[in-house]
N, C-alpha and C. Protein backbone atom coordinates (compact mmCIF):
# COMPACT_ATOMS: atom_id res chain seq x y z
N UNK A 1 -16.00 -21.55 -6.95
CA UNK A 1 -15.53 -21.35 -5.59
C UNK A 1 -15.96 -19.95 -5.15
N UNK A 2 -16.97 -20.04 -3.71
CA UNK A 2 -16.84 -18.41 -3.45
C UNK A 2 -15.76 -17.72 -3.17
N UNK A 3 -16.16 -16.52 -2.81
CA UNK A 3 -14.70 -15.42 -2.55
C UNK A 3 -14.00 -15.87 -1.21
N UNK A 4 -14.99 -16.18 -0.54
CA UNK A 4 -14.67 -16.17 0.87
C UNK A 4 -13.47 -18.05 0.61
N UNK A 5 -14.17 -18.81 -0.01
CA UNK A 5 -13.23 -19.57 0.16
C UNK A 5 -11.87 -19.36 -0.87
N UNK A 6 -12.50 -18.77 -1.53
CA UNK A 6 -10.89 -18.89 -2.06
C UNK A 6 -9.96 -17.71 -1.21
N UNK A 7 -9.89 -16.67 -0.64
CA UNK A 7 -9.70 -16.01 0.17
C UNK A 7 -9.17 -17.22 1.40
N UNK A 8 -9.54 -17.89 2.01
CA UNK A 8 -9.28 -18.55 2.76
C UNK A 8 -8.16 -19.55 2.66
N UNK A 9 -8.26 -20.30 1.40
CA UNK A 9 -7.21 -20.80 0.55
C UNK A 9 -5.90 -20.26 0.36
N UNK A 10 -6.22 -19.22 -0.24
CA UNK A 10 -4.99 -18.01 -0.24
C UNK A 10 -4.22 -17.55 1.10
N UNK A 11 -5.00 -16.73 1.92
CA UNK A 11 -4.57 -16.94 3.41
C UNK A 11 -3.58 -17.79 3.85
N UNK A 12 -4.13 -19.24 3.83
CA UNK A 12 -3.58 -20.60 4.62
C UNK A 12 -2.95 -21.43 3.93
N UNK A 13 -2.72 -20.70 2.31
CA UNK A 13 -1.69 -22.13 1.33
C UNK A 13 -0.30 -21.47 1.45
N UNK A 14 -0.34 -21.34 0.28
CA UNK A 14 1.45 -20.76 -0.09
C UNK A 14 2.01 -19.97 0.11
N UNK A 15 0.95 -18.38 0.08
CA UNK A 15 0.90 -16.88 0.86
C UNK A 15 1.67 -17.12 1.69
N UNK A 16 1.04 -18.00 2.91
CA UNK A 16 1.12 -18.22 3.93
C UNK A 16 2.71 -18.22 4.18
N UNK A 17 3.23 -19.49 3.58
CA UNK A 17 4.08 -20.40 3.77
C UNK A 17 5.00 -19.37 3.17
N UNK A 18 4.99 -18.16 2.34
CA UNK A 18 5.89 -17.57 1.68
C UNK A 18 5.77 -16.25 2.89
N UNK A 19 4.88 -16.02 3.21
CA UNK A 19 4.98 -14.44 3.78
C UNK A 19 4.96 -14.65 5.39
N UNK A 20 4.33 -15.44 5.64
CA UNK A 20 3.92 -16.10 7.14
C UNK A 20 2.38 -15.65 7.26
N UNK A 21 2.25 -15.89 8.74
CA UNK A 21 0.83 -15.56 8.80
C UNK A 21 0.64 -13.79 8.67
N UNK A 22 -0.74 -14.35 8.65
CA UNK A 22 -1.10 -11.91 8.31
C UNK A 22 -1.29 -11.34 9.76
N UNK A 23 -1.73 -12.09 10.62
CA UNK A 23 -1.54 -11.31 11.59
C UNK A 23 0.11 -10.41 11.91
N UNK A 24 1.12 -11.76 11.68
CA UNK A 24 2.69 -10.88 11.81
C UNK A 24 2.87 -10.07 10.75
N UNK A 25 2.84 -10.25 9.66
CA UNK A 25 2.62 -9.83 8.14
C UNK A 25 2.14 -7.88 8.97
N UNK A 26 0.57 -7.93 9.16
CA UNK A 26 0.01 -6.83 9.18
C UNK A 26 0.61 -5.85 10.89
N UNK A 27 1.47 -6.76 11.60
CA UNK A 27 1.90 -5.79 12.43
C UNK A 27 2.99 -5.21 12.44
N UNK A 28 3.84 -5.73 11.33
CA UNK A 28 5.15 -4.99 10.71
C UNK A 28 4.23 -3.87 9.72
N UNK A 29 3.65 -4.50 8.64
CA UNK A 29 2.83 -3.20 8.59
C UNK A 29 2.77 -1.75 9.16
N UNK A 30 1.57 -2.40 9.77
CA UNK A 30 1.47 -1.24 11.44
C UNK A 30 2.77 -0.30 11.71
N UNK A 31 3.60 -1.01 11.86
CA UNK A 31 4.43 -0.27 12.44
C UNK A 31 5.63 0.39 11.41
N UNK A 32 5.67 -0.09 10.71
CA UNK A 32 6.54 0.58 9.57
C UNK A 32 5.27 1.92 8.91
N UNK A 33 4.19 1.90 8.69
CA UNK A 33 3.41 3.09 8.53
C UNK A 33 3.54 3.85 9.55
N UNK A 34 3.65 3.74 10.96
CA UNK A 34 3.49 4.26 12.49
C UNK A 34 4.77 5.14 12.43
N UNK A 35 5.75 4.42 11.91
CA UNK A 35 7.27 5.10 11.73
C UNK A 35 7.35 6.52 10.78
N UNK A 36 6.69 5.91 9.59
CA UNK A 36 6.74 6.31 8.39
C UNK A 36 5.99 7.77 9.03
N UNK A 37 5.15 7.70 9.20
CA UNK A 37 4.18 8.93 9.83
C UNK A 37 5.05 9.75 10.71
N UNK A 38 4.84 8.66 11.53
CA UNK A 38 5.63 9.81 12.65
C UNK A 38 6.61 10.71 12.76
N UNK A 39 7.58 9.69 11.87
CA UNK A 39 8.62 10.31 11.51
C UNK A 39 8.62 11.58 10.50
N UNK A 40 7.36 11.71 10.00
CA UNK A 40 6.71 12.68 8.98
C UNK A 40 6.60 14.34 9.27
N UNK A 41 6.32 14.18 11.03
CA UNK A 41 5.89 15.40 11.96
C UNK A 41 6.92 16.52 12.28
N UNK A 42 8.09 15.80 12.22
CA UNK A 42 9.63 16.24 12.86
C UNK A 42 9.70 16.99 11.45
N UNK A 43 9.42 16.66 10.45
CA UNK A 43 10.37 17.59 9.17
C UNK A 43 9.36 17.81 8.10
N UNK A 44 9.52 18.50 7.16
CA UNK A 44 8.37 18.67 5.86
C UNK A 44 8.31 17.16 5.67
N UNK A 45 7.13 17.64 4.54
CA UNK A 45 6.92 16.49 3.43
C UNK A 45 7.48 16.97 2.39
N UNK A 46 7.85 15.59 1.71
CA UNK A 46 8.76 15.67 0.56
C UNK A 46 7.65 15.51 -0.84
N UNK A 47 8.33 15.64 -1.92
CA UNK A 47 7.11 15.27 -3.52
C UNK A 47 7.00 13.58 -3.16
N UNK A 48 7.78 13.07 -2.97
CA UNK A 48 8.06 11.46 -3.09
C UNK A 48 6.76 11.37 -1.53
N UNK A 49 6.83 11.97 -0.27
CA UNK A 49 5.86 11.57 0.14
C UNK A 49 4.44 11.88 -0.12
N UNK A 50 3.96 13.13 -0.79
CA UNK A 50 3.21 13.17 -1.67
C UNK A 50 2.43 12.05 -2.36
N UNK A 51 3.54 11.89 -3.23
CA UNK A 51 3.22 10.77 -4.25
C UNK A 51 3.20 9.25 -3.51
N UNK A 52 3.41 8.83 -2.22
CA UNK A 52 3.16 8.04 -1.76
C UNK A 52 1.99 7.81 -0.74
N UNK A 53 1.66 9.04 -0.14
CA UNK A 53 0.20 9.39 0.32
C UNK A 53 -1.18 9.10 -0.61
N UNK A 54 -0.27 9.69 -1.96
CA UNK A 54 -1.73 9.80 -2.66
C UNK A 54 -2.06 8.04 -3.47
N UNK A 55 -1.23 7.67 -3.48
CA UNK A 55 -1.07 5.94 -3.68
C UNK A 55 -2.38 5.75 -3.02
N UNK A 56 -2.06 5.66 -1.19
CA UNK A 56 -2.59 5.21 -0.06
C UNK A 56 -3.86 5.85 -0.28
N UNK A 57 -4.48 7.12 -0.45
CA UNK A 57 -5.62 8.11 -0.65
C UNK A 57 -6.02 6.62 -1.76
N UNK A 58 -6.05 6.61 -3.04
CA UNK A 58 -6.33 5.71 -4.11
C UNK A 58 -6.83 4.53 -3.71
N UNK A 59 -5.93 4.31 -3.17
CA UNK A 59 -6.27 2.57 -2.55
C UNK A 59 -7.49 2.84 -1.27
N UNK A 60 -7.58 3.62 -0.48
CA UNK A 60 -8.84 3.90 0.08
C UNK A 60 -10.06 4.07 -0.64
N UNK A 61 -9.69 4.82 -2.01
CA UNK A 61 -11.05 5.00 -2.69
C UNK A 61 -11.53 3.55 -3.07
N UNK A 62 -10.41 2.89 -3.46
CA UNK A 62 -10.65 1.61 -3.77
C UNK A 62 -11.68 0.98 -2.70
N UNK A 63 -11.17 1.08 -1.34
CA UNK A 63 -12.02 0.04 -0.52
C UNK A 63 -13.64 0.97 -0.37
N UNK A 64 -13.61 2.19 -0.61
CA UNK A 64 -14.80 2.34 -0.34
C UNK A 64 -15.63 2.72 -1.72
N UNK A 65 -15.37 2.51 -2.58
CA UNK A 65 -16.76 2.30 -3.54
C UNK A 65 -16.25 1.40 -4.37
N UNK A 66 -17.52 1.06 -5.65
CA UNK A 66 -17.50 0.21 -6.64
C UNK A 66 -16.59 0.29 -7.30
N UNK A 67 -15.90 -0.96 -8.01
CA UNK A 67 -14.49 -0.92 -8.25
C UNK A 67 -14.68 0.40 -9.67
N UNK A 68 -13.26 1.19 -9.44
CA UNK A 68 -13.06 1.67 -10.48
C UNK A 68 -11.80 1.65 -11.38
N UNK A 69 -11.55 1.59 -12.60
CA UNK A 69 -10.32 1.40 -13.51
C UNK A 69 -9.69 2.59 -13.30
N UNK A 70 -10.16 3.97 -13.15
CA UNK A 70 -9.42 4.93 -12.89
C UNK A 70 -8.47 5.28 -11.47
N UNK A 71 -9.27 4.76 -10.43
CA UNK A 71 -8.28 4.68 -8.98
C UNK A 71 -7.52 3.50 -9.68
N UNK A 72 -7.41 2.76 -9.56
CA UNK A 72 -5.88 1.73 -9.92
C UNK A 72 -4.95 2.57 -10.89
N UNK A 73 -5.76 3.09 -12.14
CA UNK A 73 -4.04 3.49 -12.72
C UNK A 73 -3.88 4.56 -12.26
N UNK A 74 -4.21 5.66 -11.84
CA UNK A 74 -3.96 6.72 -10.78
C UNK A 74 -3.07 6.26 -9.74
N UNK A 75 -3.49 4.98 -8.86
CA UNK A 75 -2.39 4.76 -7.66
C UNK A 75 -1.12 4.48 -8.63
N UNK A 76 -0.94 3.48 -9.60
CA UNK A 76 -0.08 3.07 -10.60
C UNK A 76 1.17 4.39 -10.61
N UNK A 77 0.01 5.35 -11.30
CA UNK A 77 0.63 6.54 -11.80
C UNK A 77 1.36 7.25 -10.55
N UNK A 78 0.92 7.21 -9.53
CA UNK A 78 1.61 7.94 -8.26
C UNK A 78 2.65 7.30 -8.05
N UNK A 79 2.89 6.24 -8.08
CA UNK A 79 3.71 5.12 -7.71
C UNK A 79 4.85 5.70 -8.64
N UNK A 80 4.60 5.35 -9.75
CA UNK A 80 5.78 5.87 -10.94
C UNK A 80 6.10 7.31 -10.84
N UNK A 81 5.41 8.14 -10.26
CA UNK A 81 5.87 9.84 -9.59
C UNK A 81 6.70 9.17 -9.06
N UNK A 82 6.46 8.83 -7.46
CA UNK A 82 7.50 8.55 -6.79
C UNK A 82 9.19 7.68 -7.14
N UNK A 83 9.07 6.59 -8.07
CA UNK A 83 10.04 6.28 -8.31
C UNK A 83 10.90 7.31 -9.47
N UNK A 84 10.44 7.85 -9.92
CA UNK A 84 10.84 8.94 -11.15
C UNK A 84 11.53 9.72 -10.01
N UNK A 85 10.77 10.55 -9.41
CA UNK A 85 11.53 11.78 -8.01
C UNK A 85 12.40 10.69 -7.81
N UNK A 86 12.48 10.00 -6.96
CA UNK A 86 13.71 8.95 -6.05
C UNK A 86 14.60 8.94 -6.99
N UNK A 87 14.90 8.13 -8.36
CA UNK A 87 15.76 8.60 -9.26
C UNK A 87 16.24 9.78 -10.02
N UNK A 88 15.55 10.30 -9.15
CA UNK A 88 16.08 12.28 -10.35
C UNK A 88 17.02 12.84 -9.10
N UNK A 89 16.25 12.61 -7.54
CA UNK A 89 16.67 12.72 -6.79
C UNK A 89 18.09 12.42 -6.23
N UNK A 90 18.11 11.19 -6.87
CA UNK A 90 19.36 10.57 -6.27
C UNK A 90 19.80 9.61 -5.25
C-alpha cells in the first residue's frame, strides 16, 4: 500500500471516527497554540515552557530533513524535562 493511501485510510477510518475530522481536530489546535503563545507575551517564560518549545523546535527538525533517531529522543527527552519541572513544581 502506498503512503498516500494508507494516509488516506487513516484520515477517513477510525482516527476519524475517534478524533473527528482534522480539519476541526487542527483548528482547536490553532487555537489552543494561539492562546498558548499569546498568552506567553503578558509574563516570562517558564523552564516547563522551555522544555515545551524545544519539543515543538524538534518536531520541526523532524519535518524538515531526513528522518533522524536523535530529534525524536531529544523531543522525548524535553517532554520528560517538562513533566519532571510540573511535578517538582507542584
Amino acid at each position: 500500500m502506498s503512503i498516500l493511501a494508507e494516509a488516506e485510510k487513516v484520515i477517513n477510518g477510525g482516527r476519524q471516527d475517534t478524533y473527528g475530522n482534522p480539519e476541526n481536530s487542527f483548528k482547536i489546535i490553532a487555537d489552543l497554540w494561539s492562546a498558548y503563545l499569546n498568552g506567553k507575551f503578558a509574563k516570562p517564560i517558564t523552564a516547563i515552557d522551555v522544555a515545551h518549545m524545544m519539543a515543538l523546535f524538534k518536531i520541526a527538525r523532524m519535518l524538515g530533513q531526513k528522518p533522524c533517531r536523535d530529534n525524536y529522543v531529544d523531543a522525548a527527552g524535553y517532554i520528560a524535562i517538562a513533566w519532571d519541572r510540573l511535578t517538582e513544581e507542584g
